[in-house]
Protein backbone atom coordinates (compact mmCIF):
# COMPACT_ATOMS: atom_id res chain seq x y z
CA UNK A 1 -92.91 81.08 -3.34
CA UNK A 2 -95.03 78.14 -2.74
CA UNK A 3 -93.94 74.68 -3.99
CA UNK A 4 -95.91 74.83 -7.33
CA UNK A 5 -94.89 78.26 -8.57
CA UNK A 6 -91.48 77.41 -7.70
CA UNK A 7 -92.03 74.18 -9.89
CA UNK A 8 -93.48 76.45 -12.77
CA UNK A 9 -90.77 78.82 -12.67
CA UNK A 10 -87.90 75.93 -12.41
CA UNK A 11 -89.57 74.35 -15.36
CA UNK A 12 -89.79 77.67 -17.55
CA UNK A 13 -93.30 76.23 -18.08
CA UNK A 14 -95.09 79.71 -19.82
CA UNK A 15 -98.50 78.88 -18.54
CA UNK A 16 -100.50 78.21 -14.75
CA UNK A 17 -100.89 75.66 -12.68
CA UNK A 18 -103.94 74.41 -11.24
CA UNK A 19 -103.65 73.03 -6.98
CA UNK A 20 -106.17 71.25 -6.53
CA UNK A 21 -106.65 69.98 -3.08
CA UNK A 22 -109.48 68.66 -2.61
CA UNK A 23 -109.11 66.60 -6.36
CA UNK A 24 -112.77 68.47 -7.52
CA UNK A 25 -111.12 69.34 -10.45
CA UNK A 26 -109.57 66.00 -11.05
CA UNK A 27 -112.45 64.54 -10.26
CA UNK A 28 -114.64 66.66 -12.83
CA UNK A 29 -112.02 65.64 -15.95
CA UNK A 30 -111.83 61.94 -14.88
CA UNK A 31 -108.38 61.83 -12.65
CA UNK A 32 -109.09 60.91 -10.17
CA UNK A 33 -110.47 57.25 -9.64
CA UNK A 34 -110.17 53.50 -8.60
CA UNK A 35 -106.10 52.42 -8.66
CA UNK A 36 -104.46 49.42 -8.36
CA UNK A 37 -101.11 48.77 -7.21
CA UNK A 38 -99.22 46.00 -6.04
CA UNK A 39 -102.56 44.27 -5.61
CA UNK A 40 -104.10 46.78 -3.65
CA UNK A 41 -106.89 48.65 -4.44
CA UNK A 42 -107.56 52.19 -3.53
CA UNK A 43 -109.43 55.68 -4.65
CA UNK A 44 -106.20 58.04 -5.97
CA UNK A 45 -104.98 60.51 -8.61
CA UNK A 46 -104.59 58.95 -12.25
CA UNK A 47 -101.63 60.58 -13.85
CA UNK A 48 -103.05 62.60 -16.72
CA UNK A 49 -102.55 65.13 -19.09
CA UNK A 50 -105.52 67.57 -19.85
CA UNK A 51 -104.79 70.67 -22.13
CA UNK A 52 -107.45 73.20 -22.06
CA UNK A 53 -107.95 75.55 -25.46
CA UNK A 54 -107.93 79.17 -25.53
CA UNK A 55 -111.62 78.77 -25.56
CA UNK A 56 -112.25 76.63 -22.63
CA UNK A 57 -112.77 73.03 -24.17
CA UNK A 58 -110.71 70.19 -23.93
CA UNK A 59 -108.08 70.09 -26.64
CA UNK A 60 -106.08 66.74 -25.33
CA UNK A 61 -106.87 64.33 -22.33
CA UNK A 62 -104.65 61.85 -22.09
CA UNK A 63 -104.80 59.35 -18.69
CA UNK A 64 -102.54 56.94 -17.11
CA UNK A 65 -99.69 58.48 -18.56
CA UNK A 66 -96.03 57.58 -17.54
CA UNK A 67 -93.84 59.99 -16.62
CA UNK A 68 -90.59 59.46 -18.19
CA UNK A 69 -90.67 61.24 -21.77
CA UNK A 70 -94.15 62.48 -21.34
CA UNK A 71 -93.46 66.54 -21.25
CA UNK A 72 -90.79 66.05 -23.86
CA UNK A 73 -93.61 63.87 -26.37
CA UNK A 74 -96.33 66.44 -25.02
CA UNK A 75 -94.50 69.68 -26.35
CA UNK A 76 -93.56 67.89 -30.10
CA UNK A 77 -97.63 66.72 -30.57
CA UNK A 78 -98.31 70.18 -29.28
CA UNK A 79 -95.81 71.74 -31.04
CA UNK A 80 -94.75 73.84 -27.90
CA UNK A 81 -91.13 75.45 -27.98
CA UNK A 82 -89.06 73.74 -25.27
């Protein structure tokens, strides 16, 4: 099992993942951009939340998100069993 699907299933997540390697796709929904950290500059993945409806359109695109509490918040505005 590779490392994502063994995330997925650890998680009891209910829906797929998307690898994307070459950051097209993050690219495409605006994650993937100019950072700065400790005064440096660079080109990098901004953390982000994108849900996708049943229909194909963006539901929720949230950017620059912080990690702690995020899923938990996610699933209550989503209203998502955890």
């Amino acid at each position: 099992m590779d490392k994502l699907a063994a995330f997925a299933a650890n998680e009891d997540l209910g829906f797929p993942l998307l690898s994307d390697e070459d950051h097209a796709v993050a690219e495409a929904y605006g994650a993937w951009g100019e950072k700065k950290n400790y005064g440096r500059t660079y080109e990098g993945l901004i953390r982000s939340t994108v849900v996708i409806d049943p229909d194909g359109k963006v539901a929720l695109a949230q950017y620059n998100v912080r990690a702690t509490g995020h899923v938990a918040k996610l699933r209550r505005d989503l209203k998502v069993d955890a």
